[in-house]
N, C-alpha and C. Protein backbone atom coordinates (compact mmCIF):
# COMPACT_ATOMS: atom_id res chain seq x y z
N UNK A 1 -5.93 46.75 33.62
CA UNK A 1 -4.80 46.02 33.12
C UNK A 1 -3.84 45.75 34.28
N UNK A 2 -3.55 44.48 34.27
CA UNK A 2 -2.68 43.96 35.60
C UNK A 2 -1.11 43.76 34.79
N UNK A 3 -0.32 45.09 35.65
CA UNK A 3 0.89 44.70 35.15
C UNK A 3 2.26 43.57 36.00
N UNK A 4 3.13 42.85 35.69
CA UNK A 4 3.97 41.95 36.19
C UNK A 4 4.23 42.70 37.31
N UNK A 5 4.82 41.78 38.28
CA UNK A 5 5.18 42.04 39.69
C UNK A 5 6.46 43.42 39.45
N UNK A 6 6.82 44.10 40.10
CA UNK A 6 8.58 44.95 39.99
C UNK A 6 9.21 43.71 40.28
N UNK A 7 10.77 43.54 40.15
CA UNK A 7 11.63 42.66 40.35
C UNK A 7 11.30 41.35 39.61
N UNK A 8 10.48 41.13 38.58
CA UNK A 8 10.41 40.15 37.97
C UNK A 8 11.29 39.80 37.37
N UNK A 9 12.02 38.56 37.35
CA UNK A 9 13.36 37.80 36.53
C UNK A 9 13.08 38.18 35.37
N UNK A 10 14.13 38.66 34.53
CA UNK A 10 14.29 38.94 33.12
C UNK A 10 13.76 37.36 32.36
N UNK A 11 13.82 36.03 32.67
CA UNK A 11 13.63 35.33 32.13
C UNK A 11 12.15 35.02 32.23
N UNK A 12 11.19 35.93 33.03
CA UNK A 12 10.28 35.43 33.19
C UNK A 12 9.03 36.65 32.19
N UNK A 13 10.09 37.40 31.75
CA UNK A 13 9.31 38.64 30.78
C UNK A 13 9.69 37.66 29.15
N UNK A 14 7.82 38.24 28.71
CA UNK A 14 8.01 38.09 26.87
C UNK A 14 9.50 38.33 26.07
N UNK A 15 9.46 37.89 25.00
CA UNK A 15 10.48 39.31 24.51
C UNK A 15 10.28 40.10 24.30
N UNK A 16 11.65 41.35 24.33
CA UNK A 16 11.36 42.63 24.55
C UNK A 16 12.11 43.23 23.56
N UNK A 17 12.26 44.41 23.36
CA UNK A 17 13.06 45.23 22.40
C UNK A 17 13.36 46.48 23.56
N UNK A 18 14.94 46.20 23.82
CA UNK A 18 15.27 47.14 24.99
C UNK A 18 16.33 48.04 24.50
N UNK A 19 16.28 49.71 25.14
CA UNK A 19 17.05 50.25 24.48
C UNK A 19 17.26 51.14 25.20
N UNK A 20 18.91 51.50 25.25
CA UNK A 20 19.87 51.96 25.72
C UNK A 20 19.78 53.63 26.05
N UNK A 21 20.04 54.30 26.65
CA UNK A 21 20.37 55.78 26.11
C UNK A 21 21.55 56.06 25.79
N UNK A 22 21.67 57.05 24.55
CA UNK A 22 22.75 57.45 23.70
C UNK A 22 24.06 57.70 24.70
N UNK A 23 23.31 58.26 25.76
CA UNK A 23 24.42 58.44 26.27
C UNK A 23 25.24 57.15 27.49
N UNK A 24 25.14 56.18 27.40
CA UNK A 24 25.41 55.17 27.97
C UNK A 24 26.90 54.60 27.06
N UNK A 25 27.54 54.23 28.11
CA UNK A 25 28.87 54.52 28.01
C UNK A 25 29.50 52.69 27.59
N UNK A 26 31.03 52.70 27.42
CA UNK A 26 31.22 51.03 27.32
C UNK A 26 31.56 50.42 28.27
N UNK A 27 31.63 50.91 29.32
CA UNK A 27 31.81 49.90 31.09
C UNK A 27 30.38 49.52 31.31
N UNK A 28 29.33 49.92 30.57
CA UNK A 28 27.79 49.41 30.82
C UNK A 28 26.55 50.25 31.67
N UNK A 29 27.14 51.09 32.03
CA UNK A 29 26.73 51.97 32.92
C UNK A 29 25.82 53.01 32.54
N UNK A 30 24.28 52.01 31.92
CA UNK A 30 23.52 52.79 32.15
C UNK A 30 21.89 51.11 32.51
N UNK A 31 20.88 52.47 32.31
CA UNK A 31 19.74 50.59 32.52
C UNK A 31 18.96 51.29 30.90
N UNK A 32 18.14 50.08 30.47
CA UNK A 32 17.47 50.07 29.52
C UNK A 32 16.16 49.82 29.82
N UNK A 33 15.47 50.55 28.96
CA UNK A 33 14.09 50.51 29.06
C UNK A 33 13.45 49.65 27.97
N UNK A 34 12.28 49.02 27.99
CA UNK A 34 11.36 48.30 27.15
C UNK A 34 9.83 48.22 27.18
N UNK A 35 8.86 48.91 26.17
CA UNK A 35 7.80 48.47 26.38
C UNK A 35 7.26 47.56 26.85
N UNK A 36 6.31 47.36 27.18
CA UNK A 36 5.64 46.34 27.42
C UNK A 36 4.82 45.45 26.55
N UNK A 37 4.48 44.22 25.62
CA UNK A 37 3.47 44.28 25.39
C UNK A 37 2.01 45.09 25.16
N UNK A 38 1.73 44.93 24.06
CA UNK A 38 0.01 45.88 24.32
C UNK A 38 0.14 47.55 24.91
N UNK A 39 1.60 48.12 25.26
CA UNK A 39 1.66 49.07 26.34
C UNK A 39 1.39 49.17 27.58
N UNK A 40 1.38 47.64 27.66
CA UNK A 40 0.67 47.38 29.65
C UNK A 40 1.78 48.41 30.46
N UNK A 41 3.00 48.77 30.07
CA UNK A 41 3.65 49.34 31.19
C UNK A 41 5.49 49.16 30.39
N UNK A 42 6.33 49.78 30.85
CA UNK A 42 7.38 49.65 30.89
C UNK A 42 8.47 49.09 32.07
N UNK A 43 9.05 47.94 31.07
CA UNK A 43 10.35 47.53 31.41
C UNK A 43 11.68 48.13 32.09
N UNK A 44 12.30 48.24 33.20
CA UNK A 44 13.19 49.09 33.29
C UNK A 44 14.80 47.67 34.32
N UNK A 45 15.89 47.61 33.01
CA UNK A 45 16.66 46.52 33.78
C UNK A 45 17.88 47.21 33.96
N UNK A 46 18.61 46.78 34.39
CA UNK A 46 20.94 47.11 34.19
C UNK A 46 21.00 46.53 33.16
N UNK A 47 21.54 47.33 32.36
CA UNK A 47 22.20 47.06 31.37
C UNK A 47 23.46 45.81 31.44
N UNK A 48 24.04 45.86 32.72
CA UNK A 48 25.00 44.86 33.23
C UNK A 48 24.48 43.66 33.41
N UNK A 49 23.33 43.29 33.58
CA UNK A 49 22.78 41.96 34.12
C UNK A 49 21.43 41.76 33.86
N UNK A 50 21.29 41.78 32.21
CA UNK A 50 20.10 41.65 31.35
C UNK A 50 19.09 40.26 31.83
N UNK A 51 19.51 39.56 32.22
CA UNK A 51 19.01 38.46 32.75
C UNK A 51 17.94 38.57 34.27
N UNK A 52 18.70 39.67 34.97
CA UNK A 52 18.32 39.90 36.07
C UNK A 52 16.93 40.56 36.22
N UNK A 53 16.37 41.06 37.46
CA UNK A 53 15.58 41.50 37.52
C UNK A 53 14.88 42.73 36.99
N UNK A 54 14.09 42.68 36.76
CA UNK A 54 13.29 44.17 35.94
C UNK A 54 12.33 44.70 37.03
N UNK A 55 12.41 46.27 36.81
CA UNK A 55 11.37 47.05 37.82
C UNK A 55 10.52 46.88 36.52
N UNK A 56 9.00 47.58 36.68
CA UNK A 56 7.70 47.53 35.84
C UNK A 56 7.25 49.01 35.96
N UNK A 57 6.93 50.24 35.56
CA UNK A 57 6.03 51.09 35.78
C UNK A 57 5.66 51.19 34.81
N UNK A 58 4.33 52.54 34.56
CA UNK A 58 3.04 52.28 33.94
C UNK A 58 3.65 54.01 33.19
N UNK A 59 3.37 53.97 31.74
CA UNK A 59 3.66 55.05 31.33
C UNK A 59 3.76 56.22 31.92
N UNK A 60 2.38 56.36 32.14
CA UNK A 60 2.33 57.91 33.50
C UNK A 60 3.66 58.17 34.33
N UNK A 61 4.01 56.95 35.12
CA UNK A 61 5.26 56.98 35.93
C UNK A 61 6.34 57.33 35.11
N UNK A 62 6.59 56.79 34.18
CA UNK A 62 8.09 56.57 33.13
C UNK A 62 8.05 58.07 32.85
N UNK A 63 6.77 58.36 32.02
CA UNK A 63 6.79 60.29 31.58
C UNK A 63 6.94 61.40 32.84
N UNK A 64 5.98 60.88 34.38
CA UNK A 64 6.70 61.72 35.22
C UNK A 64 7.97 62.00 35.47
N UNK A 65 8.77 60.79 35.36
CA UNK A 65 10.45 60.85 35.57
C UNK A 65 11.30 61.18 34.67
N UNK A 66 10.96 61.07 33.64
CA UNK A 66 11.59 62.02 32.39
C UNK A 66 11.46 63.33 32.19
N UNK A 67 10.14 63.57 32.60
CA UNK A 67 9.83 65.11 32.38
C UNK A 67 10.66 65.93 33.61
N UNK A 68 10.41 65.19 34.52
CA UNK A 68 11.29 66.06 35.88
C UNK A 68 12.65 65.57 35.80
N UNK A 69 13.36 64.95 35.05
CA UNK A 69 14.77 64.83 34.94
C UNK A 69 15.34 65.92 33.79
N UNK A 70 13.92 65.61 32.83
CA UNK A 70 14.39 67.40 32.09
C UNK A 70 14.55 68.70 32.87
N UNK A 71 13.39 68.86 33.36
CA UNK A 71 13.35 69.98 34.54
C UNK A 71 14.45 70.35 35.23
N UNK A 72 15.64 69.37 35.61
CA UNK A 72 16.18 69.19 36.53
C UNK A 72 16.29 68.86 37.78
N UNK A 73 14.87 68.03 38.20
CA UNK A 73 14.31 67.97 39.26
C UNK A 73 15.71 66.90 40.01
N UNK A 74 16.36 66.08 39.43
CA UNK A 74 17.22 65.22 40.25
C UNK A 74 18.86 65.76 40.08
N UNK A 75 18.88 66.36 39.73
CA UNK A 75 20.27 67.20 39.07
C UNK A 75 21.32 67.23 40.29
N UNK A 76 20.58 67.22 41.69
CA UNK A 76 21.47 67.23 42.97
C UNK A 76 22.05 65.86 42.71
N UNK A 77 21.68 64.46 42.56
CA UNK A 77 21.67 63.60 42.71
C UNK A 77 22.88 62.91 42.14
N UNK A 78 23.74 64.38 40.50
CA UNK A 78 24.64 63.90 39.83
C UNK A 78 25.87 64.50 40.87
N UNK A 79 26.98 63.68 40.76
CA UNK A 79 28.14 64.26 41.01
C UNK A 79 28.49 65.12 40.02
């Protein structure tokens, strides 16, 4: 399965059903995620500039980075 380029223009993706995390605030400041079609891969944009470009990774990736953000693997990274 061949997924879209990273940085692909938001206008150049299907529609999507993109969604926020709870904890995302009202200055906009968080990004949203969206399946892909079929599950080819996930959507990842700014919430600020829905139009703009989208990264692409492939489930595996999306669950590595969640699971190690549970972990605390990036926890240095917060102020």
């Amino acid at each position: 399965m061949q997924l879209p380029p990273n940085g692909v223009p938001g206008a150049q993706l299907p529609p999507l059903t993109w969604q926020k995390s709870r904890r995302s605030n009202p200055s906009g400041n968080c990004v949203e995620l969206a399946e892909l079609p079929d599950g080819a891969g996930i959507a990842v944009r700014n919430s600020r500039h829905p139009e703009g470009p989208a990264l692409i990774y492939t489930a595996d990736e999306i669950a590595a980075f969640v699971l190690g953000a549970r972990d605390g693997d990036f926890d240095h990274l917060i102020r």
